[in-house]
Protein backbone atom coordinates (compact mmCIF):
# COMPACT_ATOMS: atom_id res chain seq x y z
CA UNK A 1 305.47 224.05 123.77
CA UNK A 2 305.30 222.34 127.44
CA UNK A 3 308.11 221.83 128.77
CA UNK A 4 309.12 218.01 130.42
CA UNK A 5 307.82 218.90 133.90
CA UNK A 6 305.10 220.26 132.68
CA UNK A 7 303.95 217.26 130.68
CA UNK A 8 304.27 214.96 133.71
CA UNK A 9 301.88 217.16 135.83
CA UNK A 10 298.09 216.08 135.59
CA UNK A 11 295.96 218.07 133.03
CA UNK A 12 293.73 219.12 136.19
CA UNK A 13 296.74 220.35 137.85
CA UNK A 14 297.57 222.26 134.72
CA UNK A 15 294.55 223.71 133.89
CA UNK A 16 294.46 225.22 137.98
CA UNK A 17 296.24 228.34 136.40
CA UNK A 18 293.50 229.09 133.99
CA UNK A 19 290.83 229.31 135.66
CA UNK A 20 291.25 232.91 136.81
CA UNK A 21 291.35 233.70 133.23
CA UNK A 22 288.50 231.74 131.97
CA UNK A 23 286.36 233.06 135.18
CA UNK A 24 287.99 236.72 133.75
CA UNK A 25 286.21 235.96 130.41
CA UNK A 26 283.01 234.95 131.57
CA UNK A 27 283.00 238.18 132.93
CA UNK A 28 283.93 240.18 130.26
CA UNK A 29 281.27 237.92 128.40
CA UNK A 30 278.37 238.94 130.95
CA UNK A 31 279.55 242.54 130.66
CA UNK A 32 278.99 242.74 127.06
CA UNK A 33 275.46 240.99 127.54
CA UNK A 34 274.68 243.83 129.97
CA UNK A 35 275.87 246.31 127.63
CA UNK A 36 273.47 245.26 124.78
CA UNK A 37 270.20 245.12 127.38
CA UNK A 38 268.48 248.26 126.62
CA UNK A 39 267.84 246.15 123.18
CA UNK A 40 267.59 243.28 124.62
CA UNK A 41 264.70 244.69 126.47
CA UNK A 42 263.01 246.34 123.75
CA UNK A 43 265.35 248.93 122.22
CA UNK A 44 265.38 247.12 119.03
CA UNK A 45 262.14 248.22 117.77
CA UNK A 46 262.11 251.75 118.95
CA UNK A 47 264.02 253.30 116.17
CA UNK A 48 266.57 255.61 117.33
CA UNK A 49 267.15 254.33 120.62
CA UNK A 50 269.02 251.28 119.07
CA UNK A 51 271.70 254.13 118.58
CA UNK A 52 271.56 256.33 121.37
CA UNK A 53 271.81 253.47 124.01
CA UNK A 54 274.94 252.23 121.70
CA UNK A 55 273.80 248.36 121.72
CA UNK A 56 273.28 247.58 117.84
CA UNK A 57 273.42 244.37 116.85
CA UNK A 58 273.18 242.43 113.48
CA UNK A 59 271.81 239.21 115.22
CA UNK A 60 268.79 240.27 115.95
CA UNK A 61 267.66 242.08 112.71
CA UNK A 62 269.25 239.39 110.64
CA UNK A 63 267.14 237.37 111.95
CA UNK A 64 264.07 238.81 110.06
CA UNK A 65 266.27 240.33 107.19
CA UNK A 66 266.86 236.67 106.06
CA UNK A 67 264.13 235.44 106.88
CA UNK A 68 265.32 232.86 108.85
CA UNK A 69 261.52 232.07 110.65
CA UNK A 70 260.92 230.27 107.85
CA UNK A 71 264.13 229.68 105.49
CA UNK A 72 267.02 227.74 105.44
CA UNK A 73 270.18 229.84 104.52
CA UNK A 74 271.69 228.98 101.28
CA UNK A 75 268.98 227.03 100.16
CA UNK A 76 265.86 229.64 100.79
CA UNK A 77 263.67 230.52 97.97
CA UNK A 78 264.86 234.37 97.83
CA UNK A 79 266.17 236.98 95.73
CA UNK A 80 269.87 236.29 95.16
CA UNK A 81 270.65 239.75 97.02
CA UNK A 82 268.78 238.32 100.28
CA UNK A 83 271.03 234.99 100.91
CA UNK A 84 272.86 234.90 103.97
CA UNK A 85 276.27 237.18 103.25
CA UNK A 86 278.56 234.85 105.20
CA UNK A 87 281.09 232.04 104.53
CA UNK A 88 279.22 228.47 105.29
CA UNK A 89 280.30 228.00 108.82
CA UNK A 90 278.84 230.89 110.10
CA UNK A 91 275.89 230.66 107.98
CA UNK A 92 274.97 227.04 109.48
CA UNK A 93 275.43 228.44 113.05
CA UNK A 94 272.76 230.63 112.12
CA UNK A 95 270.94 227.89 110.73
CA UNK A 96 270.95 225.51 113.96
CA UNK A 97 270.05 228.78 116.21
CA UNK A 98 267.34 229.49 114.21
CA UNK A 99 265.77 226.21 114.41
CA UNK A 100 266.17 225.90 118.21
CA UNK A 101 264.39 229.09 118.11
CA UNK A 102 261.61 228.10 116.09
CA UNK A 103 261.37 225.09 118.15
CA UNK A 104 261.06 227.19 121.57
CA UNK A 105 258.47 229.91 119.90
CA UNK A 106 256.06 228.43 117.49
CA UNK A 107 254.51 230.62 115.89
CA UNK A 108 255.62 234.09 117.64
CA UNK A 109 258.45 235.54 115.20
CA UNK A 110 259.22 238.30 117.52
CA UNK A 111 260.23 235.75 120.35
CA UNK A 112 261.95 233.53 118.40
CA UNK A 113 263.88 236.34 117.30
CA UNK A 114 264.78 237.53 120.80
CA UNK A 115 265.47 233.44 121.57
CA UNK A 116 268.18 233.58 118.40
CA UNK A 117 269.84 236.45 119.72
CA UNK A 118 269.89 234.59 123.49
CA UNK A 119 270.96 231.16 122.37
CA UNK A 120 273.66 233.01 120.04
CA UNK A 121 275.45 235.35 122.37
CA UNK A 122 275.62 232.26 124.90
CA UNK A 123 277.57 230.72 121.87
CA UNK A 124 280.00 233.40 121.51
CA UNK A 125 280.20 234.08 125.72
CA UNK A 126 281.79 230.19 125.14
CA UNK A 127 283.97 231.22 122.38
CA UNK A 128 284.47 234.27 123.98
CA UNK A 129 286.11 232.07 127.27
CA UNK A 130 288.13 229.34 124.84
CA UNK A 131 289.71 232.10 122.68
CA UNK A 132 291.35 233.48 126.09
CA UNK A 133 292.20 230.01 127.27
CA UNK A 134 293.74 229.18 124.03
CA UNK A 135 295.64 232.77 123.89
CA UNK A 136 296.66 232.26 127.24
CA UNK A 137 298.17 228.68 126.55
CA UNK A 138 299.51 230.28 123.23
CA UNK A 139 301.18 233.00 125.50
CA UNK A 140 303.25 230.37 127.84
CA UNK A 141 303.49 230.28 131.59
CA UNK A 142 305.56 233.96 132.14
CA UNK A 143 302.97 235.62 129.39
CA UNK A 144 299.28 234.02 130.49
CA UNK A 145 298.02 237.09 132.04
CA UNK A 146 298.46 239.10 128.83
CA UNK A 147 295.42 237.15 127.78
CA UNK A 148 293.37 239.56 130.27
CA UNK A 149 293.14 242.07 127.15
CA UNK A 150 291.12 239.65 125.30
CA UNK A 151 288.83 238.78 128.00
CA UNK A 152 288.11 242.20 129.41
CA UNK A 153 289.41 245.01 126.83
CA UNK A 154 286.92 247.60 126.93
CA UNK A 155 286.62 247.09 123.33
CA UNK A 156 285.97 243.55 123.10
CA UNK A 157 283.14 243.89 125.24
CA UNK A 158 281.48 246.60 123.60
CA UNK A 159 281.66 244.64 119.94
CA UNK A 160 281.50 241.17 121.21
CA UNK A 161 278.10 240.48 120.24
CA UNK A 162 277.81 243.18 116.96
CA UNK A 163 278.19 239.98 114.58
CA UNK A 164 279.47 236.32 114.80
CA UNK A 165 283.38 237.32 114.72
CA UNK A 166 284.32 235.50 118.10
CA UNK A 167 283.80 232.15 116.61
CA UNK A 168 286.49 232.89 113.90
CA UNK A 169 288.45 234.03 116.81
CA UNK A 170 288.57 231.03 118.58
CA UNK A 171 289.12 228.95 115.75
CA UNK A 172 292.33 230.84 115.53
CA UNK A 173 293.54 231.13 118.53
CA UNK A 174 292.72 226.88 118.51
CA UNK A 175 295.06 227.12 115.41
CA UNK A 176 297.89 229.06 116.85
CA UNK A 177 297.75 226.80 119.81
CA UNK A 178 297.78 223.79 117.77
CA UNK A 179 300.72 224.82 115.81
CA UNK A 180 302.70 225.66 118.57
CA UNK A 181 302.19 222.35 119.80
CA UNK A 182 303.18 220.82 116.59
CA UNK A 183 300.27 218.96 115.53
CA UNK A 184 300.26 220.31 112.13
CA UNK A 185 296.71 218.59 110.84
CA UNK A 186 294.67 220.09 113.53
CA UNK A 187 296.15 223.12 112.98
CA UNK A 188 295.36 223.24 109.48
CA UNK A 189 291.52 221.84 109.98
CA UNK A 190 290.89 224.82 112.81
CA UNK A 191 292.36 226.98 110.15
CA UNK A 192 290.55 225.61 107.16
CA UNK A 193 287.32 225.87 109.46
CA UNK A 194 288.09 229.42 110.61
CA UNK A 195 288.72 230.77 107.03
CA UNK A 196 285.04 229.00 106.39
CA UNK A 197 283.56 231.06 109.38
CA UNK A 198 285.41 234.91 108.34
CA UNK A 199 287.46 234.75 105.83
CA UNK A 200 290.46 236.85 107.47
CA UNK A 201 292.36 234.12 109.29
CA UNK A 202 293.52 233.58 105.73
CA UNK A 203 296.16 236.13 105.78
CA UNK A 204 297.76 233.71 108.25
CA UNK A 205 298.96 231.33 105.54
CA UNK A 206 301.14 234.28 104.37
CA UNK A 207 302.94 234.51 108.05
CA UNK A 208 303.37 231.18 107.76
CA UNK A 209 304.64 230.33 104.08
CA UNK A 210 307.28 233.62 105.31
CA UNK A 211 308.49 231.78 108.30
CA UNK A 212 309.09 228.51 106.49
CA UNK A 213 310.99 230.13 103.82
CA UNK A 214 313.42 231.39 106.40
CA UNK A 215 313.53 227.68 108.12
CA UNK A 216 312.84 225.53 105.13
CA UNK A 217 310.60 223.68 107.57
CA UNK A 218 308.42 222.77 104.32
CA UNK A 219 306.95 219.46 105.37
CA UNK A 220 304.94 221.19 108.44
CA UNK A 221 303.67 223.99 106.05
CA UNK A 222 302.37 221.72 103.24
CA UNK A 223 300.99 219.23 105.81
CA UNK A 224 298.83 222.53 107.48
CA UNK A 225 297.65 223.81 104.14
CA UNK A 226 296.57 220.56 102.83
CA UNK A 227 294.43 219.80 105.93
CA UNK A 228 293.08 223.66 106.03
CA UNK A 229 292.14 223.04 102.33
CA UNK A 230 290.79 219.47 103.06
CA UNK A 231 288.49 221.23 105.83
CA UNK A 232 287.26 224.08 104.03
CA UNK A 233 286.26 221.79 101.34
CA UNK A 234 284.63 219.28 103.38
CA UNK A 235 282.68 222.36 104.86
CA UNK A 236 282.21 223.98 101.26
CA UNK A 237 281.66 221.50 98.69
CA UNK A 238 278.11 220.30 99.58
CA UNK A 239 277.25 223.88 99.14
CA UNK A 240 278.78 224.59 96.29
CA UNK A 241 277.11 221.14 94.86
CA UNK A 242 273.37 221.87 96.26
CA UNK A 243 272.74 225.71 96.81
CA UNK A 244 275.47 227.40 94.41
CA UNK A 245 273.54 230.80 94.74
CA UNK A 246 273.52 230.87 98.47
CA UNK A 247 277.07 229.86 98.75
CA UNK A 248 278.33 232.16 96.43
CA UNK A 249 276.23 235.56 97.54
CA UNK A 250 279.42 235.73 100.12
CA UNK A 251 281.96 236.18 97.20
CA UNK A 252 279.95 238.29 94.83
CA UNK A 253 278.70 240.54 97.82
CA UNK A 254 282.55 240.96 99.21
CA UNK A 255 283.35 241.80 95.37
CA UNK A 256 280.57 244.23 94.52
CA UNK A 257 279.96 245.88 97.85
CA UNK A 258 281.24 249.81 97.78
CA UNK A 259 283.27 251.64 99.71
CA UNK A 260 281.63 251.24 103.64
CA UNK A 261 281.41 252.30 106.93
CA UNK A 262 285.18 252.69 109.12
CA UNK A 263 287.32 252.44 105.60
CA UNK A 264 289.55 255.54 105.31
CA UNK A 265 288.63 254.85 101.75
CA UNK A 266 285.10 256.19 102.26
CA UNK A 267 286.99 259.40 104.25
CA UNK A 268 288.63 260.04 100.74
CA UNK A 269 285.29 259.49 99.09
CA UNK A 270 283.30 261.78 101.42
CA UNK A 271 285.80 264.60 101.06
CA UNK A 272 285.63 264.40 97.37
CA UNK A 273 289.79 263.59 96.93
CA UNK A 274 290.88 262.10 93.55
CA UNK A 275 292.41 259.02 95.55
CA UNK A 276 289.29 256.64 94.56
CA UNK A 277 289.29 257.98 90.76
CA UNK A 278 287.54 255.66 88.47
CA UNK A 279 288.92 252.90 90.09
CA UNK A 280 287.14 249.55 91.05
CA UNK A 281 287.46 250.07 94.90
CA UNK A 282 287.88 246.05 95.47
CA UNK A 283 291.05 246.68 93.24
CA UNK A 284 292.34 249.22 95.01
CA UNK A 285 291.76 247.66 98.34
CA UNK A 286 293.33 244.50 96.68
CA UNK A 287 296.53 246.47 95.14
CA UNK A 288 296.93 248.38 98.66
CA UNK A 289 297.04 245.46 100.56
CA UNK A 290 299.32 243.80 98.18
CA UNK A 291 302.18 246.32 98.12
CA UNK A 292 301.66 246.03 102.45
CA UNK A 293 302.17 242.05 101.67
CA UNK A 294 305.38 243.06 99.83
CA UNK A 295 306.82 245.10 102.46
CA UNK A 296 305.79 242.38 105.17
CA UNK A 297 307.16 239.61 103.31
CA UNK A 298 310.42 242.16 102.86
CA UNK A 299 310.66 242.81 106.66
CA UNK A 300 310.29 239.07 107.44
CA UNK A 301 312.55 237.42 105.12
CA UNK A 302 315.55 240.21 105.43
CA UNK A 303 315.28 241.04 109.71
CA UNK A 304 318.91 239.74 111.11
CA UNK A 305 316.82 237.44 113.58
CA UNK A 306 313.66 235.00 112.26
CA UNK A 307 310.76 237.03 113.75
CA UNK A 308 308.04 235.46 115.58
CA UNK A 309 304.75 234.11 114.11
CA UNK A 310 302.12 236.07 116.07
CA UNK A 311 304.17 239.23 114.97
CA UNK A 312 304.06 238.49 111.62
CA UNK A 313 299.87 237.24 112.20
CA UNK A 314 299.34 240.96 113.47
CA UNK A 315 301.16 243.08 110.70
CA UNK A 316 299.55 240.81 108.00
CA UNK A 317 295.92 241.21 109.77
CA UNK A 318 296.62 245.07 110.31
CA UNK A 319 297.22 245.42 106.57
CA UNK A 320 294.10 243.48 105.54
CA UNK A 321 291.80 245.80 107.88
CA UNK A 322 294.04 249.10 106.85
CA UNK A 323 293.00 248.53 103.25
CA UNK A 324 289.90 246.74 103.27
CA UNK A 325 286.24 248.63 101.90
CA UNK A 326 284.76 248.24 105.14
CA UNK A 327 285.88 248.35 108.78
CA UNK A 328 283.06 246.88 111.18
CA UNK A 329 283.50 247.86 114.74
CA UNK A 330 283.37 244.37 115.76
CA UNK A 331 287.03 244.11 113.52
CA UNK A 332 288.95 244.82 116.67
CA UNK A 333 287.85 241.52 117.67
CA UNK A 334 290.10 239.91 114.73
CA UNK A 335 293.25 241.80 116.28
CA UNK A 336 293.32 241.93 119.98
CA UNK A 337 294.57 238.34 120.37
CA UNK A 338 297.41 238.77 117.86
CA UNK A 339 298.23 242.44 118.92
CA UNK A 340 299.12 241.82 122.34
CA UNK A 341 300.98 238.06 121.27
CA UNK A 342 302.69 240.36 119.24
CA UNK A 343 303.94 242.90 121.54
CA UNK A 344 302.30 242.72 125.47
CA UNK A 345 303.28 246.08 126.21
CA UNK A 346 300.17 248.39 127.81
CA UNK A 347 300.33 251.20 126.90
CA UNK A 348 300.07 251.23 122.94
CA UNK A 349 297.63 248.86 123.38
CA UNK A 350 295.45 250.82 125.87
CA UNK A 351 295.77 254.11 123.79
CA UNK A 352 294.41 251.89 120.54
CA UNK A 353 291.55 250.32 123.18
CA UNK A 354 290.69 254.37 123.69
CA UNK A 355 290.88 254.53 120.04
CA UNK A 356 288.17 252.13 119.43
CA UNK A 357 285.92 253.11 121.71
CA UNK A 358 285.89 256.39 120.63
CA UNK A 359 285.10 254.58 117.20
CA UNK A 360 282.40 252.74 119.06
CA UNK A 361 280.66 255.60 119.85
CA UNK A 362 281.32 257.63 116.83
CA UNK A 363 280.03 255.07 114.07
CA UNK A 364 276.22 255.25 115.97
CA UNK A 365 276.18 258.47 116.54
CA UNK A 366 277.23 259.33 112.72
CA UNK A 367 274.63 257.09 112.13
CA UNK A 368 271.85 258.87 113.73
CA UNK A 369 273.55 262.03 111.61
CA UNK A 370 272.47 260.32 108.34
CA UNK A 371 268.54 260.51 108.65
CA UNK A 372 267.07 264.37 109.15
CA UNK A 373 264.59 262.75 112.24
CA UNK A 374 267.96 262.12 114.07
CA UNK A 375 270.35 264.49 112.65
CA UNK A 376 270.28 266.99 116.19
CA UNK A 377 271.18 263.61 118.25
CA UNK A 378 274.51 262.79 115.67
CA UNK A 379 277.52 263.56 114.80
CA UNK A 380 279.09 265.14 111.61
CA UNK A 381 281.60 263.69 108.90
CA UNK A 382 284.66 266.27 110.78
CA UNK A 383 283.79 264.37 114.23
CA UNK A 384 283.10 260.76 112.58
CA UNK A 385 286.61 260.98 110.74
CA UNK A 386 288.52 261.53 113.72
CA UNK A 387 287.12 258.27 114.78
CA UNK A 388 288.33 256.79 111.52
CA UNK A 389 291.75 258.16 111.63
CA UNK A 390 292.21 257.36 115.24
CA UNK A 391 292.42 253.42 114.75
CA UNK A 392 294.73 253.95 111.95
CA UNK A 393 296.85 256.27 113.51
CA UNK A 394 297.05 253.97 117.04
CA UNK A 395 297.26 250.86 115.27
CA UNK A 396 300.47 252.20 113.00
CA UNK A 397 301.70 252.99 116.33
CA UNK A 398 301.82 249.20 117.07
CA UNK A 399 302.86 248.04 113.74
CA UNK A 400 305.92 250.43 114.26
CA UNK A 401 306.51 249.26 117.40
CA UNK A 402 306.52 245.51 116.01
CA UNK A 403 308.46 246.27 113.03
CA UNK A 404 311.02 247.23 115.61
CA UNK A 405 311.36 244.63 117.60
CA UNK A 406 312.24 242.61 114.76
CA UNK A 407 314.65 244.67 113.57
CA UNK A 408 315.87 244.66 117.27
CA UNK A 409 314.57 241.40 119.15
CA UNK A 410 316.23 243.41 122.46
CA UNK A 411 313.71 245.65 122.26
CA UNK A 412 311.23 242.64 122.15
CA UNK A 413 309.06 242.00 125.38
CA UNK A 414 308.57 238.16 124.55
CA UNK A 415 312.53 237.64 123.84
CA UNK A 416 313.58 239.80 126.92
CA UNK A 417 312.00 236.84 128.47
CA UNK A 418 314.54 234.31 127.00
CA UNK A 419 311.86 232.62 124.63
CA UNK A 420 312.09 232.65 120.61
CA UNK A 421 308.75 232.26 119.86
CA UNK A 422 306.07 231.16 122.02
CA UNK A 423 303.25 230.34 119.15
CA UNK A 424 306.54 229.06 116.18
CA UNK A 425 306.04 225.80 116.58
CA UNK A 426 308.62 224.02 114.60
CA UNK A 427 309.77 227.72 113.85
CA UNK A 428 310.38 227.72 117.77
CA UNK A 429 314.43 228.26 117.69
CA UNK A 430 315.04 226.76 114.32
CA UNK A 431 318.23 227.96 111.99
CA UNK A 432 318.03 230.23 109.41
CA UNK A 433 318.48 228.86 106.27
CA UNK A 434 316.91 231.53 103.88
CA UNK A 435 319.80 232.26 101.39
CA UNK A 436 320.22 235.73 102.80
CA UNK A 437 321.38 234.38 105.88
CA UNK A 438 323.33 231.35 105.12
């Protein structure tokens, strides 16, 4: 929250300090364009070469894949399995790109693919540049430059433009921000609208229903999750109303879709381990990341001093990727903000960035391994795994390193600082009142 001086200084005068940053993430947002040009420039329909030159995208193909040259998603005339696989947010983005692109290429599919792509990573270079801001105001005056590992980690570049995750992302960094602030409503419409864009900013409800257990601060929880319900309805219902199929494929394809590319489920799976057994792998996921929840909920409600709510964002988020089918590249998007809120210290953090790079790399070349034409150019399952295991492995590292800083807020880089918690809001230095602590 801004202090007394600081609300008496001009907003221009405030914003001077961020405009390092926000020039920082422009940057990092041209760097990740550059990275994807051998595509850009043709790679895309060269076969292999997508790959090798590492610049894979699923703007581009999507664009053809659902057919959006000529359909509307949701309501196209298509097999169920060929509706856009996103919540409605994201899927209207698409839908407003793809006209503009129609509009400035009549009639030549290929360019108005290529225009799609261009008009959508300018999109996400935007969100890209107001996720840092917002992290950066998040972070507070003595913590702003920590938002330099959202702008130019080597890992956000590389993944920025895979899929559409950096619009989620700066939906919730607008939510953290606006919670901190204590304007609970527009927190709970940016977070409403952010679980209608990816549907993972929803395991922040759970950091905050913990927090307001411990505080009792029940009036600024309800009055969040009504308005993020209230959005997400306003954003759903006509959906639900007109084009049930198309809104739905998002749900049934989450359910039904099998084990997946990054899961250490599919590791088990490929090595033929009994872990899987018969077992629906949705309810496995499901059960795995409940028992986390448990143990989460357990360190937050029983640590001798309230911890803070980005820590409590990152282990919930780590436990929803640990567990989940699938594990994109473009995931580590979701956690760099709420990583280094969590705990701004470098060097975890730059030996997880290592980690998913190396994942980067390894998930094309694997793929290359999977089709005999390419096989010579890839990498095996021995390799590929290592990539697998590495993010675990370094991202444990950070969840340890959390779980003790709550356990001893000394140890805590943030509270060193003389600050309780720079995102809490109305959890900012508020008394315990959970019965364990009364």
């Amino acid at each position: 929250m801004a202090s007394t001086t600081e609300a008496h200084v001009p907003l221009y005068l405030r914003a001077v300090p961020y405009l390092p940053l926000g020039l920082f993430a422009a940057l990092g947002a041209v760097l990740a364009y550059v990275q994807k040009l051998p595509c850009r420039l043709g790679g895309w329909d060269q076969g292999t070469s997508t790959y090798t030159n590492f610049c894979y995208t699923d703007i581009f193909p999507l664009y053809f894949a659902r057919q959006l040259s000529t359909q509307d998603p949701y309501f196209a005339d298509v097999p169920f399995g060929e509706h856009v696989e996103y919540p409605v947010v994201l899927g209207e983005v698409m839908q407003v790109f793809a006209w503009l692109a129609r509009w400035l290429a009549p009639g030549d599919v290929y360019r108005q693919a290529v225009g799609f792509y261009d008009a959508t990573v300018i999109l996400l270079a935007i969100c890209l540049v107001i996720g840092v801001l917002l992290m950066a105001a998040v972070a507070g005056p003595t913590r702003r430059w920590d938002a330099l590992w959202y702008a130019l980690g080597p890992a956000v570049i590389l993944c920025a433009y895979i899929n559409w995750d950096l619009i989620a992302g700066a939906l919730s960094m607008g939510f953290l921000l606006a919670w901190a602030r204590k304007n609970q409503v527009l927190a709970g419409v940016l977070l409403g609208l952010a679980i209608a864009t990816k549907f993972y900013p929803l395991m922040f409800v759970g950091a905050l229903f913990l927090l307001t257990l411990r505080t009792f601060a029940w009036r600024p929880f309800l009055t969040t999750v009504g308005a993020a319900v209230g959005a997400w309805l306003v954003v759903n219902v006509p959906f639900m109303y007109f084009a049930w199929d198309g809104w739905r494929r998002f749900y049934v394809f989450s359910q039904e879709r099998g084990v997946d590319w990054g899961s250490p489920w599919l590791y088990f799976e490929r090595k033929g381990w009994p872990v899987l057994g018969t077992t629906d792998p949705s309810v496995l996921g499901m059960v795995s990341l409940l028992l986390l929840c448990v143990a989460i909920a357990g360190i937050a409600l029983f640590a001798p001093q309230r911890p803070r709510l980005a820590q409590l964002c990152f282990l919930a988020l780590a436990a929803f990727m640990m567990t989940n089918k699938v594990w994109s590249p473009q995931f580590v998007l979701w956690l760099v903000p709420f990583a280094v809120l969590a705990r701004p210290n470098w060097k975890p953090l730059a030996l997880w960035q290592v980690a998913e790079v190396w994942y980067f790399l390894a998930i094309w070349l694997y793929l290359l391994y999977q089709d005999e034409a390419s096989k010579h150019l890839g990498i095996g399952d021995d390799v590929y795994f290592t990539a697998v295991w590495g993010r675990i492995i370094t991202i444990l590292i950070m969840v340890g390193f959390v779980v003790r800083d709550i356990f001893r807020p000394d140890k805590d880089l943030v509270r060193q600082a003389g600050i309780d918690d720079q995102g809490g809001g109305v959890f900012d230095r508020a008394e315990d009142r959970f019965p364990a602590f009364r």
